[in-house]
Protein backbone atom coordinates (compact mmCIF):
# COMPACT_ATOMS: atom_id res chain seq x y z
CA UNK A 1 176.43 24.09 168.37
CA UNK A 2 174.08 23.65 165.62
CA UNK A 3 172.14 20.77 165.89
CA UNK A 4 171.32 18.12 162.65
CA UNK A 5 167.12 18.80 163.70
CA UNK A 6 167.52 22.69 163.59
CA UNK A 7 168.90 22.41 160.23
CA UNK A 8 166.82 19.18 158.55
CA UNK A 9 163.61 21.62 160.35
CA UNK A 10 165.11 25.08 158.79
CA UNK A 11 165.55 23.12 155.43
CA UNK A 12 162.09 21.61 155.23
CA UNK A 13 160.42 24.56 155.95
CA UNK A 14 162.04 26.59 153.44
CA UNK A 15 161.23 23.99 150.96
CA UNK A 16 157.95 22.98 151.69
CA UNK A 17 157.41 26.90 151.70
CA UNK A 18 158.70 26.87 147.91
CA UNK A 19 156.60 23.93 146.73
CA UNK A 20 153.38 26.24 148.06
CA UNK A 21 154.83 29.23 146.67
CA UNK A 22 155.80 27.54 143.28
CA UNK A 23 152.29 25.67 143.31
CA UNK A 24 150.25 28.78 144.47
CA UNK A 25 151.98 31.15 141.75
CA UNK A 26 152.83 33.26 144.32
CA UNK A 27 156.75 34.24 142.71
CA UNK A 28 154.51 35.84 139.96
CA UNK A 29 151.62 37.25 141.89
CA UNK A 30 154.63 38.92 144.29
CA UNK A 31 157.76 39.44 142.94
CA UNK A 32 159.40 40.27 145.96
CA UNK A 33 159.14 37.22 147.11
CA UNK A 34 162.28 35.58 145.49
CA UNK A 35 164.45 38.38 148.09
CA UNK A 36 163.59 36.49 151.19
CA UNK A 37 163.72 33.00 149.68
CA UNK A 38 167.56 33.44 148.32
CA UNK A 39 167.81 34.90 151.97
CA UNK A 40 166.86 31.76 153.41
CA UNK A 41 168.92 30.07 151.42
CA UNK A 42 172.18 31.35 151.99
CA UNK A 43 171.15 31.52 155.35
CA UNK A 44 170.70 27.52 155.66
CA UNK A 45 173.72 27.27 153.07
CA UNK A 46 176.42 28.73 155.99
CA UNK A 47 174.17 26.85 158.62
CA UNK A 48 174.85 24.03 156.98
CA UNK A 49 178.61 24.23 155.84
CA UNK A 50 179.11 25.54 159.51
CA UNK A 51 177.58 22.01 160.74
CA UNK A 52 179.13 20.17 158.30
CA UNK A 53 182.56 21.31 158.74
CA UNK A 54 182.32 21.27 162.59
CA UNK A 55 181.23 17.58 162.29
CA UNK A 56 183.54 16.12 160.24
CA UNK A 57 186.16 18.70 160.45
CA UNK A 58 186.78 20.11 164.33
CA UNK A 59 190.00 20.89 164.57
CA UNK A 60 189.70 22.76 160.65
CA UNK A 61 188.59 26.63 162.60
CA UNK A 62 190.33 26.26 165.46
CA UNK A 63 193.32 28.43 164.47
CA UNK A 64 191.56 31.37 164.87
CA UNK A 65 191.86 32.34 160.62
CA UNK A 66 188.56 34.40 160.68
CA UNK A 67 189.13 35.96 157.04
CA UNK A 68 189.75 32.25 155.77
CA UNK A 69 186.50 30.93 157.85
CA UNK A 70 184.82 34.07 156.59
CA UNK A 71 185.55 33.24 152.86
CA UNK A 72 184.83 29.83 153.61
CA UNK A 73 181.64 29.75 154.64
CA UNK A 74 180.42 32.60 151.39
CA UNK A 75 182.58 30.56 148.80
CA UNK A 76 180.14 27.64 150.12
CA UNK A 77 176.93 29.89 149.56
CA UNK A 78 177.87 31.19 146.37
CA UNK A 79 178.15 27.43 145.23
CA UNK A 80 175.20 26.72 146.25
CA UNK A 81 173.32 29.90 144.90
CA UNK A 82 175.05 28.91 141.57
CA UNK A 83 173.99 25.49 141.25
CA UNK A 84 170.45 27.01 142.31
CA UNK A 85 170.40 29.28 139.56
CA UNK A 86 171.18 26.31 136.89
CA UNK A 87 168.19 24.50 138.43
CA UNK A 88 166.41 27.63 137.68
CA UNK A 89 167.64 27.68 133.87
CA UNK A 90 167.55 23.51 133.18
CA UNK A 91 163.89 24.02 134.82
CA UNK A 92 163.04 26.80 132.27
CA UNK A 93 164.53 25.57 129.26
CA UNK A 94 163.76 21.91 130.04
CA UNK A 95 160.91 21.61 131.73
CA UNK A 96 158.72 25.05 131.34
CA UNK A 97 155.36 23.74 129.47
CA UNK A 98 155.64 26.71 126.89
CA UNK A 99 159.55 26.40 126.64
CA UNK A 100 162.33 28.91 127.40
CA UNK A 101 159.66 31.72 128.84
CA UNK A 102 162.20 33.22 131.33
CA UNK A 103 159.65 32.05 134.33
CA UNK A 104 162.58 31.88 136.78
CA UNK A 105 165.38 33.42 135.05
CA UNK A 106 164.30 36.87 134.29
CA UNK A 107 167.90 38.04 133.49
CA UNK A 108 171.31 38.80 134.17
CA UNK A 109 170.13 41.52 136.71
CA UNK A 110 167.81 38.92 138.17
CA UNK A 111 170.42 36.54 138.96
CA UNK A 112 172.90 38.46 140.39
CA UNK A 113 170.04 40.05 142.95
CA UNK A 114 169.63 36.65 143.78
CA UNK A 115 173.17 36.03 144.38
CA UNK A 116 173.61 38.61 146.37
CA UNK A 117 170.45 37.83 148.60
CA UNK A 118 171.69 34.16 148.80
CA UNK A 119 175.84 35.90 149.79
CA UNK A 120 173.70 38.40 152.24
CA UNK A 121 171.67 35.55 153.85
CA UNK A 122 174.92 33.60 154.44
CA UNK A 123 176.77 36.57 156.16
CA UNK A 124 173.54 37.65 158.58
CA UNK A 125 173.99 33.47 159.65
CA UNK A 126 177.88 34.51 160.20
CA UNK A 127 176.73 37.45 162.51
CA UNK A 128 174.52 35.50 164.59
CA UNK A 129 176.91 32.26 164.65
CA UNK A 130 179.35 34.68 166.11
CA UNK A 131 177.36 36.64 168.39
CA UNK A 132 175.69 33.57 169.77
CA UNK A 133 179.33 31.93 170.21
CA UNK A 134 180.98 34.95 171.82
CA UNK A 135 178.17 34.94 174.31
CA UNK A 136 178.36 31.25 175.24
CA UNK A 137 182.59 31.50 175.66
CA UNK A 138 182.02 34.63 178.07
C-alpha cells in the first residue's frame, strides 16, 4: 500500500522545504505560506499513521469500523499538529534571538487555522487512501 520510500521522500521534502522557507524568511515575506505547510503535514501525519498501523497492526482495520478508522487516523493528526504547535511556542519563547516576539505563534486564531489545515490535510490523504483502495479491490 504505502510504501516506507514514498513516505521517508514525502517527509524530507516537506522538511527540507521548511528549513529553506524558515532560512529564506519566506513565512514572513508570505504569510500564506503556513496554509499549505500544515496541509502537508497532516497530509504525511495520516500517511504515516496509515503505514504505521498497517505494518505493525494488519488485522487492527479489517473489521470494516470506518467511523473508528476515520477518527483514528485525525486523532493521530491532531497530535501531531499539537505537539507542532509547542515546537512553535518552546522555539519562540526559548530560542527567538529577541525573546517571546510571537514569530511563529501569532495567536489563538493562528493556531487553530493551523489546526485545522493540519485536520484538513489529514482527511484529503483519507479521500485519496480510499479512492485509490476502492479502485485497486474492483
Amino acid at each position: 500500500m504505502i510504501s516506507s520510500k514514498l513516505l521517508i521522500t514525502f517527509l524530507v521534502f516537506v522538511l527540507v522545504f521548511h528549513a529553506i522557507a524558515t532560512i529564506n524568511f519566506w513565512y514572513w515575506q508570505y504569510f500564506w505560506l503556513d496554509i499549505p505547510m500544515h496541509f502537508l503535514g497532516g497530509f504525511w501525519a495520516a500517511m504515516f499513521f496509515i503505514w504505521l498501523s498497517s505494518k505493525y497492526f494488519p488485522n487492527l482495520w479489517r473489521g470494516g469500523e470506518k467511523l473508528f478508522f476515520l477518527i483514528s487516523v485525525l486523532s493521530f493528526v491532531a497530535l501531531i499538529g499539537v505537539f507542532w504547535e509547542f515546537y512553535e511556542f518552546i522555539n519562540d519563547v526559548f530560542f527567538s534571538p529577541k525573546g517571546y516576539l510571537g514569530i511563529a505563534q501569532l495567536g489563538a486564531a493562528d493556531t487553530i487555522k493551523d489546526l485545522f489545515f493540519d485536520l484538513f490535510g489529514g482527511l484529503a490523504f483519507l479521500l485519496i487512501y480510499r479512492l485509490v483502495k476502492k479502485k485497486n479491490t474492483i
